[in-house]
Protein backbone atom coordinates (compact mmCIF):
# COMPACT_ATOMS: atom_id res chain seq x y z
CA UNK A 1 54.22 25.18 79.91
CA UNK A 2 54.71 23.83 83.24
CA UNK A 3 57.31 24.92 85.82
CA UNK A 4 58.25 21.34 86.61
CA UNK A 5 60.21 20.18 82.75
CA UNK A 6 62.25 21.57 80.57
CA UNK A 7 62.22 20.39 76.75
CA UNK A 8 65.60 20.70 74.64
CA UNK A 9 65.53 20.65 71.19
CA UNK A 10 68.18 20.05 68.90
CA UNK A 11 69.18 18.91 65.52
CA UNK A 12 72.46 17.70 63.53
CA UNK A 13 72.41 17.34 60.07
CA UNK A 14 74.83 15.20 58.38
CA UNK A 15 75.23 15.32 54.27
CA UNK A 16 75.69 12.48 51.98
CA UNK A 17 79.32 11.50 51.44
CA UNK A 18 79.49 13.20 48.28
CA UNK A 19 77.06 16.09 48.43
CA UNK A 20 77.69 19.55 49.84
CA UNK A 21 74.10 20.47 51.06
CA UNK A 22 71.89 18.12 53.26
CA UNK A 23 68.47 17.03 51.65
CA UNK A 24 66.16 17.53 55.11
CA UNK A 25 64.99 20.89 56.51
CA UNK A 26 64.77 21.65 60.61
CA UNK A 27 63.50 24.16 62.31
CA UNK A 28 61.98 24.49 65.71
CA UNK A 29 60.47 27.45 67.55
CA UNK A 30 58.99 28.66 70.82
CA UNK A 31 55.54 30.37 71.35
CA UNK A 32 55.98 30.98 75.09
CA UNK A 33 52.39 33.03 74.50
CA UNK A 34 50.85 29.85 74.03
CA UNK A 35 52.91 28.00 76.01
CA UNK A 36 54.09 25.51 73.16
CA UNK A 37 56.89 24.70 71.09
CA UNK A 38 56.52 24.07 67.27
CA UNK A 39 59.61 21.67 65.46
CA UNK A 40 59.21 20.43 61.66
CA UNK A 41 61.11 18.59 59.98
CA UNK A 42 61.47 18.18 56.28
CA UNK A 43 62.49 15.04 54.36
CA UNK A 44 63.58 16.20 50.81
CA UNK A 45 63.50 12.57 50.22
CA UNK A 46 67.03 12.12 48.60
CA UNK A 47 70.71 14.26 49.24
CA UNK A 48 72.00 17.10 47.44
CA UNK A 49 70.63 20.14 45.92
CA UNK A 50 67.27 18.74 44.67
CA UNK A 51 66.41 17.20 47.28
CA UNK A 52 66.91 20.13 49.66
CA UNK A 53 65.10 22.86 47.35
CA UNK A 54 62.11 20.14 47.71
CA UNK A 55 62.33 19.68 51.76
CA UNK A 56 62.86 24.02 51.41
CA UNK A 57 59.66 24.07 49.17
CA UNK A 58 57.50 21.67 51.15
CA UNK A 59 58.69 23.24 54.57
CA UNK A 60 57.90 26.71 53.17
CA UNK A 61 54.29 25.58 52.14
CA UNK A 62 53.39 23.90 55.58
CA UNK A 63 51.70 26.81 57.42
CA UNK A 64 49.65 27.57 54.31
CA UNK A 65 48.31 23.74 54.81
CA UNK A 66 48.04 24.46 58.18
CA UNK A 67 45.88 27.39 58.19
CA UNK A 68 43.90 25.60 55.05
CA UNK A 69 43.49 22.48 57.36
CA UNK A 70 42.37 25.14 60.40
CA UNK A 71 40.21 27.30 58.13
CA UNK A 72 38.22 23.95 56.77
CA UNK A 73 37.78 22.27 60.31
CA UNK A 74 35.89 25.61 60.99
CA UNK A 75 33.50 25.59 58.05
């Protein structure tokens, strides 16, 4: 990353009025290696428990894709 910006990440998560648990899944993170940053985001395409063990599930399984999508571009 260049000297000359600064990027600022952030996230707020608001729940449906009657459900405890939000349905989406954040998360953000730094390589400063490779000089990038990495942020997903998760729909779990609803509110409540269900839909967050979905946006969990899906957000759990994304670097598999990604290293199936890498490893196939190679081939």
């Amino acid at each position: 990353m260049s000297d000359g910006f600064f990027i600022e990440v952030n996230c707020q998560q608001v729940s449906h009025f009657d459900a405890r648990i939000c349905g989406d899944t954040f998360l953000s993170k730094r390589i400063k290696e490779e000089g990038r940053i990495i942020a997903v985001l998760s729909d779990g395409m609803g509110h409540g428990v269900k839909a967050n063990m979905l946006s969990t599930l899906s957000f759990h399984l994304s670097p598999i894709w990604m290293a199936w999508i890498s490893s196939a571009k190679g081939s």
